[in-house]
C-alpha atoms as a PDB file:
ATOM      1  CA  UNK A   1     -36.113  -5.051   5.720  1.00  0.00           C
ATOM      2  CA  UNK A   2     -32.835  -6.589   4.429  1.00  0.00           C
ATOM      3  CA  UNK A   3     -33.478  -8.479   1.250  1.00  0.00           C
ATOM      4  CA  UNK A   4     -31.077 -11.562   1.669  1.00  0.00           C
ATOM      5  CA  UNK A   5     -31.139 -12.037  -2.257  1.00  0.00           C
ATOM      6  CA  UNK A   6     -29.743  -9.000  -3.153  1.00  0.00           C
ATOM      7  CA  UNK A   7     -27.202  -8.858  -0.130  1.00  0.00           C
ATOM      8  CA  UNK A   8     -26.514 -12.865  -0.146  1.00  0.00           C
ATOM      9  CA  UNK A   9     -23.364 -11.930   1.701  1.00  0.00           C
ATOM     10  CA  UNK A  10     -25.271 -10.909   4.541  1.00  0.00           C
ATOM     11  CA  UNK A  11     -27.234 -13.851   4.270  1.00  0.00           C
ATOM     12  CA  UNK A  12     -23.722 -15.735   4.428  1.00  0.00           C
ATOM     13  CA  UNK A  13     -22.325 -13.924   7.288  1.00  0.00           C
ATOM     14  CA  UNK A  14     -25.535 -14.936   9.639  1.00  0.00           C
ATOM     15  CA  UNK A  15     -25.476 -18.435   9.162  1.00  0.00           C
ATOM     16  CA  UNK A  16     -24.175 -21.016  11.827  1.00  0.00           C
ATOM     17  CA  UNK A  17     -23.318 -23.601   9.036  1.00  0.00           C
ATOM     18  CA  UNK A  18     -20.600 -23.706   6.770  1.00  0.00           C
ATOM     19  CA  UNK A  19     -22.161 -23.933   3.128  1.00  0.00           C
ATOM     20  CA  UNK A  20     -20.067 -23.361   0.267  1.00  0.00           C
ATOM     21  CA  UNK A  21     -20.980 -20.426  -1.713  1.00  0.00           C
ATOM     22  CA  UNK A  22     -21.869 -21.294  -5.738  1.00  0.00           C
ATOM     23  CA  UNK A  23     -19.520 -18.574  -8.355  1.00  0.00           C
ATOM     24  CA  UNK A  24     -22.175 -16.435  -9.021  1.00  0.00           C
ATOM     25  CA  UNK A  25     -22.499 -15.828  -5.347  1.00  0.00           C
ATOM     26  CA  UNK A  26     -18.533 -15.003  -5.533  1.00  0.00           C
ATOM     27  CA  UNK A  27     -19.041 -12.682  -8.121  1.00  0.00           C
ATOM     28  CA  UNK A  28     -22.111 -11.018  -6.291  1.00  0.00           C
ATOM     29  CA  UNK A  29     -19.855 -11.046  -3.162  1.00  0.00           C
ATOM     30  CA  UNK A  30     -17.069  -9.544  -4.946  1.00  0.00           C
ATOM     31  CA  UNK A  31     -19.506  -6.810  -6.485  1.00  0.00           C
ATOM     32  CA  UNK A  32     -20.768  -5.920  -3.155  1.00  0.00           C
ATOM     33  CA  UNK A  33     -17.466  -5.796  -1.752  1.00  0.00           C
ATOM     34  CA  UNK A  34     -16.065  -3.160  -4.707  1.00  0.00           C
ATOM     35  CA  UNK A  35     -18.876  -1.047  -4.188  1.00  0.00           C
ATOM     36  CA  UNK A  36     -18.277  -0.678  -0.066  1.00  0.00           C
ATOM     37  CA  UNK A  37     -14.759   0.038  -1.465  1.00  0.00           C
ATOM     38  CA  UNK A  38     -15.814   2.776  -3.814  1.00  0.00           C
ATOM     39  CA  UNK A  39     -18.033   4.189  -1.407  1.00  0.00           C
ATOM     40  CA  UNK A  40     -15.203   4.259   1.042  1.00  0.00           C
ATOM     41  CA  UNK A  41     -13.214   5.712  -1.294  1.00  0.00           C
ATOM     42  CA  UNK A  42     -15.031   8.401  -2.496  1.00  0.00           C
ATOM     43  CA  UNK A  43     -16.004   9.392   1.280  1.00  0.00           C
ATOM     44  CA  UNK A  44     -12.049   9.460   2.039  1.00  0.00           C
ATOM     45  CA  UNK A  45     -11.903  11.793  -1.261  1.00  0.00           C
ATOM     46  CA  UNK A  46     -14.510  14.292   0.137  1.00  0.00           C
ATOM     47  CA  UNK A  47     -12.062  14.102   3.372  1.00  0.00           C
ATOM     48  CA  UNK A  48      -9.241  15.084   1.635  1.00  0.00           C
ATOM     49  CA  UNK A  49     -10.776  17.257  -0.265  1.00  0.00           C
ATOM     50  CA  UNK A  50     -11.641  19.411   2.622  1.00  0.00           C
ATOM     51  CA  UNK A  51      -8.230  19.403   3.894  1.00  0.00           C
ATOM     52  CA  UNK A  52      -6.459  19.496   0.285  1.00  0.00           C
ATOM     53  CA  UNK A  53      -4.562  23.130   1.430  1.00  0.00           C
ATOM     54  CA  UNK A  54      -2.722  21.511   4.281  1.00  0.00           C
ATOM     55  CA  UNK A  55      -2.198  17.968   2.033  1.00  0.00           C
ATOM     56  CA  UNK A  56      -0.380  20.028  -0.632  1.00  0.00           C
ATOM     57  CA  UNK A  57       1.498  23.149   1.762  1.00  0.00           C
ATOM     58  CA  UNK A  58       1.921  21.498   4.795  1.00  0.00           C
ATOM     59  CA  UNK A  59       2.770  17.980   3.610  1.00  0.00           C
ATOM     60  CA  UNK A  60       3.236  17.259   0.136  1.00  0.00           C
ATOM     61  CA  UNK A  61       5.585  20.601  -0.636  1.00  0.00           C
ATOM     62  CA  UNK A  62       7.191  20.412   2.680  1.00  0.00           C
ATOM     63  CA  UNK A  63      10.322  17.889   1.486  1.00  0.00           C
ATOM     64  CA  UNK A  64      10.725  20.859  -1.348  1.00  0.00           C
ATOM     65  CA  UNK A  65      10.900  23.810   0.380  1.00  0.00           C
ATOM     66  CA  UNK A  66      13.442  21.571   3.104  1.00  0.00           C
ATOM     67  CA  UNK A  67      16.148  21.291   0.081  1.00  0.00           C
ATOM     68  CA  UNK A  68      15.150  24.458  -1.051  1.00  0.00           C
ATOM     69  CA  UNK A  69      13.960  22.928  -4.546  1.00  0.00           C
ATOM     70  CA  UNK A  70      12.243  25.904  -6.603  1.00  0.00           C
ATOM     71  CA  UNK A  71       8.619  24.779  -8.700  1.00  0.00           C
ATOM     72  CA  UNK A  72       7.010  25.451 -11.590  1.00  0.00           C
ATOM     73  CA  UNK A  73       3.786  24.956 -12.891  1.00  0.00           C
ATOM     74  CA  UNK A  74       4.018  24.802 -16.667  1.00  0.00           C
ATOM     75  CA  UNK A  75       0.439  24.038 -17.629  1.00  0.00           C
ATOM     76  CA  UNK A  76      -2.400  26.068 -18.018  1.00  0.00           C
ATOM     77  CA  UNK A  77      -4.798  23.644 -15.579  1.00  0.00           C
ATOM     78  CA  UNK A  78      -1.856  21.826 -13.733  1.00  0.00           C
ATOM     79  CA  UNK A  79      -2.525  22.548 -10.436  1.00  0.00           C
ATOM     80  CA  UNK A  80      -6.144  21.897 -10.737  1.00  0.00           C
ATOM     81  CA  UNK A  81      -5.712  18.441 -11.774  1.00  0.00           C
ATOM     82  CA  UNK A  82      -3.079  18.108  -9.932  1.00  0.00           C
ATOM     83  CA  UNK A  83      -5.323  18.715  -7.012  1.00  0.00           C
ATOM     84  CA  UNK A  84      -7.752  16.360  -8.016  1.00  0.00           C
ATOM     85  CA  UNK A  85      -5.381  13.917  -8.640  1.00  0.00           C
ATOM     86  CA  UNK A  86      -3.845  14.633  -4.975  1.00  0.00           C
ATOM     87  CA  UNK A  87      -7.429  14.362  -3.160  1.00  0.00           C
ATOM     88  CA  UNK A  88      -7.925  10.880  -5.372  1.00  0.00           C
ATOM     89  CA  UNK A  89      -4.690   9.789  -4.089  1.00  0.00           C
ATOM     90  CA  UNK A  90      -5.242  10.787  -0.087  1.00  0.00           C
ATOM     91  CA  UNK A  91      -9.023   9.409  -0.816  1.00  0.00           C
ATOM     92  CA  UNK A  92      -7.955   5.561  -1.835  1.00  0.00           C
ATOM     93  CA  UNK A  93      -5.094   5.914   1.668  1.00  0.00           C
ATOM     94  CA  UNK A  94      -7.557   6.932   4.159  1.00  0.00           C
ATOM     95  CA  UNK A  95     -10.093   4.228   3.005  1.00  0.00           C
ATOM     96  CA  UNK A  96      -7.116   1.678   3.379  1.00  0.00           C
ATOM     97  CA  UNK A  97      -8.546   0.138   6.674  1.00  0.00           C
ATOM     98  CA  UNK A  98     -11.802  -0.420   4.932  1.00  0.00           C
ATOM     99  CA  UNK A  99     -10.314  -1.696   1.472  1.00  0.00           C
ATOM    100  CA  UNK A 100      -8.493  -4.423   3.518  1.00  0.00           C
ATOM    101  CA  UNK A 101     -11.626  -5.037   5.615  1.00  0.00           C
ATOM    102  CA  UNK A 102     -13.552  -5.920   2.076  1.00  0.00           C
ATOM    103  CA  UNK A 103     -10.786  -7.623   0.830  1.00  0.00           C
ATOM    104  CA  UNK A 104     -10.154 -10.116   4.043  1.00  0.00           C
ATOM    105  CA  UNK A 105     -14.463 -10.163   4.491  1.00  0.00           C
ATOM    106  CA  UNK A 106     -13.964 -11.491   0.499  1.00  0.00           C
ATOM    107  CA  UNK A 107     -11.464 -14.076   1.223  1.00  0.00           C
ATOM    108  CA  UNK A 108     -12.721 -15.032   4.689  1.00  0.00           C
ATOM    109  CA  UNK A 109     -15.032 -17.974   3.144  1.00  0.00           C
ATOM    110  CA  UNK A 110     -11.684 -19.647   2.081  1.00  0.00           C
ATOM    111  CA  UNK A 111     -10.550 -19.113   6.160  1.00  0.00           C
ATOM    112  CA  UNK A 112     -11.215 -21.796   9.106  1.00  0.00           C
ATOM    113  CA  UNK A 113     -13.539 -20.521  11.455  1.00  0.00           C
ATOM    114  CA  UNK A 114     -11.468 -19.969  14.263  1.00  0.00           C
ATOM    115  CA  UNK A 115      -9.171 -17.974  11.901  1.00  0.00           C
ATOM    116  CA  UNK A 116     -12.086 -15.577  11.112  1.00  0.00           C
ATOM    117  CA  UNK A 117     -11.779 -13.874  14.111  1.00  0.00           C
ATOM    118  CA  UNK A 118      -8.548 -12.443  13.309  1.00  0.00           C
ATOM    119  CA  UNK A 119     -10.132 -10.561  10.184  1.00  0.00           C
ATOM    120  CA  UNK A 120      -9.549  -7.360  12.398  1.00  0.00           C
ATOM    121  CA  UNK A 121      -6.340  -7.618  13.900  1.00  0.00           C
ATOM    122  CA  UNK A 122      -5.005  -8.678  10.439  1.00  0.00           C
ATOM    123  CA  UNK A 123      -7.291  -5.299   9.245  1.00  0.00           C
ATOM    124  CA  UNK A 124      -5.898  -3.098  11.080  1.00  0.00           C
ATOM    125  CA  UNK A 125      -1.914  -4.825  11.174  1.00  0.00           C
ATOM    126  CA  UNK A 126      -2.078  -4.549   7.384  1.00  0.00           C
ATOM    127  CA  UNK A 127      -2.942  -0.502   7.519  1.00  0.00           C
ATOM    128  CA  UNK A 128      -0.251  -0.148  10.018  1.00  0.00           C
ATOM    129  CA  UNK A 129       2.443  -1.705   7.161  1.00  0.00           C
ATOM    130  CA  UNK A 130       1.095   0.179   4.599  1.00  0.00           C
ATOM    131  CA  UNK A 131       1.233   3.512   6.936  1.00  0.00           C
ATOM    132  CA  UNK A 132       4.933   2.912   8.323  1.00  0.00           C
ATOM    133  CA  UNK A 133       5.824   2.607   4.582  1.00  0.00           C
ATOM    134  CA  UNK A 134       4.440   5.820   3.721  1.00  0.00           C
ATOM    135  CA  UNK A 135       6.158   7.363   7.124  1.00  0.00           C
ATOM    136  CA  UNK A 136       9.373   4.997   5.900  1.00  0.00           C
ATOM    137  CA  UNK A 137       9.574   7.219   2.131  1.00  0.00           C
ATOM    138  CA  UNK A 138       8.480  10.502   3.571  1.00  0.00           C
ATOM    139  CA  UNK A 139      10.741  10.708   6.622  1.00  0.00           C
ATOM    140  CA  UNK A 140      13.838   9.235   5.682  1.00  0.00           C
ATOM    141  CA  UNK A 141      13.604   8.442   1.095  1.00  0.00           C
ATOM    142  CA  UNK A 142      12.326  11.402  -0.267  1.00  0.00           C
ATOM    143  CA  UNK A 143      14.641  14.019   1.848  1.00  0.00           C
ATOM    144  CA  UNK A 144      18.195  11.770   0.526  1.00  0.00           C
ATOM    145  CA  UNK A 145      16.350  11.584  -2.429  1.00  0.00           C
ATOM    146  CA  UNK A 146      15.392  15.162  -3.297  1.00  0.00           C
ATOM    147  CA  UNK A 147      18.644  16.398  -1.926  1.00  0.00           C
ATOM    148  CA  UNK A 148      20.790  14.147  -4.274  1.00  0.00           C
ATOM    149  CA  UNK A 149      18.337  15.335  -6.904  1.00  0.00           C
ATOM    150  CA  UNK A 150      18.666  18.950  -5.980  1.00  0.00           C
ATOM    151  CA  UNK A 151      22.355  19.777  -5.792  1.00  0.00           C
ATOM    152  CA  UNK A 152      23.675  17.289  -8.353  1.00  0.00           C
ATOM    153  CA  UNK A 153      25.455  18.489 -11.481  1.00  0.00           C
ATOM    154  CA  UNK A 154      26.621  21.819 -12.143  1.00  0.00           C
ATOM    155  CA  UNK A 155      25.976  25.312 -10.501  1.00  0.00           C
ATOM    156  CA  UNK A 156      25.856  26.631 -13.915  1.00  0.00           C
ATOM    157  CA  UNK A 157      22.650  25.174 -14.385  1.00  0.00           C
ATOM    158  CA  UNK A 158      19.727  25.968 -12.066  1.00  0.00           C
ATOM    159  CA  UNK A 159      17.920  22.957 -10.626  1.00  0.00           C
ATOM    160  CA  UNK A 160      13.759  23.639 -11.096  1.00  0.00           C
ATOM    161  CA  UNK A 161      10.925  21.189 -10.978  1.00  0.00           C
ATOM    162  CA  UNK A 162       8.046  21.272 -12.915  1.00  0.00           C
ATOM    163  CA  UNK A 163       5.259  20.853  -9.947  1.00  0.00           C
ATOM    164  CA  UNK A 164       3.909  17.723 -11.887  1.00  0.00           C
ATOM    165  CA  UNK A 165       7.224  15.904 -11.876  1.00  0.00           C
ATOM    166  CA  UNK A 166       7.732  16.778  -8.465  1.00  0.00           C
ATOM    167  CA  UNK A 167       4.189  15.197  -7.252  1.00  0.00           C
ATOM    168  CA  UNK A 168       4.621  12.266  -9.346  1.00  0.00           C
ATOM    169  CA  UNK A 169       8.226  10.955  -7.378  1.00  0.00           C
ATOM    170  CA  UNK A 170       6.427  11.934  -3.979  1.00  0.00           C
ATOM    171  CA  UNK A 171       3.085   9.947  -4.810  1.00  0.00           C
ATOM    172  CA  UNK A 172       5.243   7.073  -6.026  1.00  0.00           C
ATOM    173  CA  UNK A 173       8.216   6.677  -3.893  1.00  0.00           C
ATOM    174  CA  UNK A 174       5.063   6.905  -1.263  1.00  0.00           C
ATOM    175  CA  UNK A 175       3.001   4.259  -2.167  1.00  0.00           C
ATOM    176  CA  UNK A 176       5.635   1.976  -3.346  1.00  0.00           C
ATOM    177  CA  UNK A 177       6.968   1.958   0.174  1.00  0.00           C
ATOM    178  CA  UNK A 178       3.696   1.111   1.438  1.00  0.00           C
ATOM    179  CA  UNK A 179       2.519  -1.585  -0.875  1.00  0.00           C
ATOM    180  CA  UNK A 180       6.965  -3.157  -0.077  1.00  0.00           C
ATOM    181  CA  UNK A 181       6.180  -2.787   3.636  1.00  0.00           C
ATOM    182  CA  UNK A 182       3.081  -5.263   2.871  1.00  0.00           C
ATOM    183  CA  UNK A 183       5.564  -8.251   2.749  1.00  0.00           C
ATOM    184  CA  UNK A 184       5.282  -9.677   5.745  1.00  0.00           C
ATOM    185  CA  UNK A 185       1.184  -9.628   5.881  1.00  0.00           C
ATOM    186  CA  UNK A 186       1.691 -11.331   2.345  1.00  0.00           C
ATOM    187  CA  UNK A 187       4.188 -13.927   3.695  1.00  0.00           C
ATOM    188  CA  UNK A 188       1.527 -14.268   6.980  1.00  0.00           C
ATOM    189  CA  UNK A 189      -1.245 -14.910   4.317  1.00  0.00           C
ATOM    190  CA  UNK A 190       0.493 -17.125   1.856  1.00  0.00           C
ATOM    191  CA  UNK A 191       2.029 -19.415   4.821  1.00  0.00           C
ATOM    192  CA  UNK A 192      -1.463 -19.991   6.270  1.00  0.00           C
ATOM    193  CA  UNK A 193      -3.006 -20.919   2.633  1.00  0.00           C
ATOM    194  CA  UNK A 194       0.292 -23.802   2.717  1.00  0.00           C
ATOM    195  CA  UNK A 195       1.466 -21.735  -0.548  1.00  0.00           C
ATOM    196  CA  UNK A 196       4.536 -20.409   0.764  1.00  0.00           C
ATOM    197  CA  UNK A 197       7.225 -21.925   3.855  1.00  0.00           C
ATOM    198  CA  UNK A 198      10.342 -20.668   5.796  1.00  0.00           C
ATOM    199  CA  UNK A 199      11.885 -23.327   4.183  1.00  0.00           C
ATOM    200  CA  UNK A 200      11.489 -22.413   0.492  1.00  0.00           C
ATOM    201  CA  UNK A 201      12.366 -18.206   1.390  1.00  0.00           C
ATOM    202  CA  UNK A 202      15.530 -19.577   2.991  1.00  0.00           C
ATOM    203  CA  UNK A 203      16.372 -21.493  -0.063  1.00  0.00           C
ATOM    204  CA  UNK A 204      16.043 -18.929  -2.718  1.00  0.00           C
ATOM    205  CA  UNK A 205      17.336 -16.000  -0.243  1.00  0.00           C
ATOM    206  CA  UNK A 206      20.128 -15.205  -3.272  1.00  0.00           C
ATOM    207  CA  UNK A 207      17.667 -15.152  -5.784  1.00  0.00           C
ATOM    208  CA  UNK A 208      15.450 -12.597  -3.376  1.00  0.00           C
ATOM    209  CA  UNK A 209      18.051 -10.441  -3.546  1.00  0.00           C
ATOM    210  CA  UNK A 210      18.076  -9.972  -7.233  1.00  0.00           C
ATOM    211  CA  UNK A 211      13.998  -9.859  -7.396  1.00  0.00           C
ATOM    212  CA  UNK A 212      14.213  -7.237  -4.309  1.00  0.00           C
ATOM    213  CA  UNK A 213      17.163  -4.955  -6.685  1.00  0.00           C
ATOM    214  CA  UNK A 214      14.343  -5.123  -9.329  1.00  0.00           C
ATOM    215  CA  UNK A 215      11.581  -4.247  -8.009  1.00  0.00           C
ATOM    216  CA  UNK A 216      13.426  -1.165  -6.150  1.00  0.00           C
ATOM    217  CA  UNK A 217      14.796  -0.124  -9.843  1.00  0.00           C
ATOM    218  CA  UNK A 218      11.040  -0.481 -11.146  1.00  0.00           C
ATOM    219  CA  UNK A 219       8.948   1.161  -7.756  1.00  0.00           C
ATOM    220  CA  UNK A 220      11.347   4.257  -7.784  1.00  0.00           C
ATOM    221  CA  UNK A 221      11.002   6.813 -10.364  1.00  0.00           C
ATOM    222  CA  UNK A 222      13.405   7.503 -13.070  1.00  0.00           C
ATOM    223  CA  UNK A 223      17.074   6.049 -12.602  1.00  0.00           C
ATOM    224  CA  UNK A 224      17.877   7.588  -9.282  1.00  0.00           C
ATOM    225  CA  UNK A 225      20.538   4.739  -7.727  1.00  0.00           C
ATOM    226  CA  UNK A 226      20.343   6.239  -4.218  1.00  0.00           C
ATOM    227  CA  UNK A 227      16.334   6.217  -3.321  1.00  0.00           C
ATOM    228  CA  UNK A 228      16.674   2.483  -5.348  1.00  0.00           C
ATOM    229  CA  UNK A 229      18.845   1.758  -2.458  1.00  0.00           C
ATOM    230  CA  UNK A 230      17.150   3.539  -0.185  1.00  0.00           C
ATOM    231  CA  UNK A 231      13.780   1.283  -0.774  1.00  0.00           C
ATOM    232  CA  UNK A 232      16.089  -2.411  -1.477  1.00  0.00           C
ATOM    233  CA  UNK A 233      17.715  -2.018   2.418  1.00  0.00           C
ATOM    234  CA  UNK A 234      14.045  -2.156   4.084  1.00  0.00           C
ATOM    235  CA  UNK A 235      13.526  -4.835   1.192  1.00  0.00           C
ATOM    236  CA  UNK A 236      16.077  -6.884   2.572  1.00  0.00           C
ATOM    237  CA  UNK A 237      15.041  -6.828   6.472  1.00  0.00           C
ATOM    238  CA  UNK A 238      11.115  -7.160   5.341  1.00  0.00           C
ATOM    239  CA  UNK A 239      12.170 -10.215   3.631  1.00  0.00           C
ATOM    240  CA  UNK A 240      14.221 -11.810   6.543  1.00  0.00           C
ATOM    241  CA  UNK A 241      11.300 -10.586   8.458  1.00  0.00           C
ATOM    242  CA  UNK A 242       8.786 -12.411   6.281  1.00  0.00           C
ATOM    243  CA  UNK A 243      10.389 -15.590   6.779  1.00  0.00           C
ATOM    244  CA  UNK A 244       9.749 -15.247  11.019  1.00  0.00           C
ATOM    245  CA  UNK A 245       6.380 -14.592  10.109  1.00  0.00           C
ATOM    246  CA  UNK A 246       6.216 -17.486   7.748  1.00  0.00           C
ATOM    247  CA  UNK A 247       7.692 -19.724  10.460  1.00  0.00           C
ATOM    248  CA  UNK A 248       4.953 -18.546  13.060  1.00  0.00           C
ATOM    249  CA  UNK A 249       2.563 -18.636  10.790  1.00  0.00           C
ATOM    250  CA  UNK A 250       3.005 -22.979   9.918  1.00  0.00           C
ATOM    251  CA  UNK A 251       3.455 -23.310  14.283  1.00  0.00           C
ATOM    252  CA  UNK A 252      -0.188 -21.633  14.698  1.00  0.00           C
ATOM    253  CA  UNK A 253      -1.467 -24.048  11.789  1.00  0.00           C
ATOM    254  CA  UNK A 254       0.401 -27.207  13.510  1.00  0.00           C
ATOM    255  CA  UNK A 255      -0.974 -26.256  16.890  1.00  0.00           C
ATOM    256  CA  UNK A 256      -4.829 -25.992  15.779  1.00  0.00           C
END
């Protein structure tokens, strides 16, 4: 038997009426929802544990041996943890669809009703941003990036990567894409709460521009101008894109 007291969310979820939840039954919610996330997480882990050969040869090295970029491991137990670290990292993106599920099931209280039933479409919309980011910086970043990387400077000196350093611009340049690509479920979100408008993205569209050169100098690693550039074009046309989204978003709320 379900015990509604220590699942209260459940109990939430089954009834008919509309009652407001108390905060301690926000923070129980919001402890209920971690642990599904953790769970999730650890499961995707396992997953990518499993398959951590073909993650690291097949994938992950694949940009490297494309420019032809020599590694080194210079540690004693780097490519252990650096395994770990990898099959952490794959865990937390294949549980994506289930982190937003928690996350939107969390929030879903503050929703209408009739805007409940979305909770999956938005679900799985917001893993397909996140994805095409990660496609986005492994297709078309990383290879400009690597190969400006790789044959600037001098012949004299021979370009080698410690493996670490290597890792730590693909994991990056990765998942800063994919959290950038989020903008327009953000905009979708904040326009629905009333927070954001078309109106007020329109009006600081300048300023945007100097935020969006910003964040690309902070999300890409070290002071490589090209993959900055590289990650502020697709911050431009998410932006302009955010604003459609922000206008449909206020006609949906007008029509209900």
């Amino acid at each position: 038997m379900l015990d509604n007291n220590r699942f209260p969310n459940h109990q939430l979820n089954n009834q008919d009426d509309e009652a407001e939840m108390t905060f301690l039954e926000h923070l129980e919610e919001l402890r209920w929802r971690i642990i599904y996330s953790v769970i999730g997480i650890l499961i995707g882990t396992i997953i990518a544990w499993i398959f951590i050969d073909f993650l690291v040869e097949s994938i992950l090295l694949r940009p490297a041996i494309s420019n032809k970029i020599s590694l080194q491991n210079l540690k004693p137990f780097g490519q252990i943890f650096l395994y770990f670290q990898i099959a952490i990292i794959g865990g937390i993106i294949l549980s994506l669809p289930n982190i937003f599920y928690q996350l939107w099931k969390f929030i879903s209280p503050a929703l209408r009703r009739n805007e409940r039933k979305y909770i999956l479409a938005i679900v799985i919309f917001s893993s397909v941003c996140f994805l095409a980011g990660i496609l986005f910086a492994y297709f078309v970043m990383l290879p400009l990036t690597l190969s400006f990387a790789s044959q600037f400077g001098t012949t004299a000196i021979k370009n080698e990567f410690a493996i670490d350093e290597y890792m730590s611009i693909i994991i990056s340049v990765m998942l800063a894409a994919g959290l950038v690509f989020e903008l327009p479920m953000l905009s979708f979100f904040l326009s629905r709460l009333g927070i954001l408008t078309p109106e007020f993205m329109k009006k600081y569209r300048k300023h945007s521009i100097v935020l969006i050169l910003i964040a690309a100098a902070i999300l890409t690693p070290g002071t490589d101008p090209i993959s900055q550039l590289i990650l502020a074009v697709p911050l431009f046309l998410l932006y302009e894109i955010s604003i459609l989204v922000s206008k449909l978003s206020q006609k949906k709320v007008v029509e209900q």
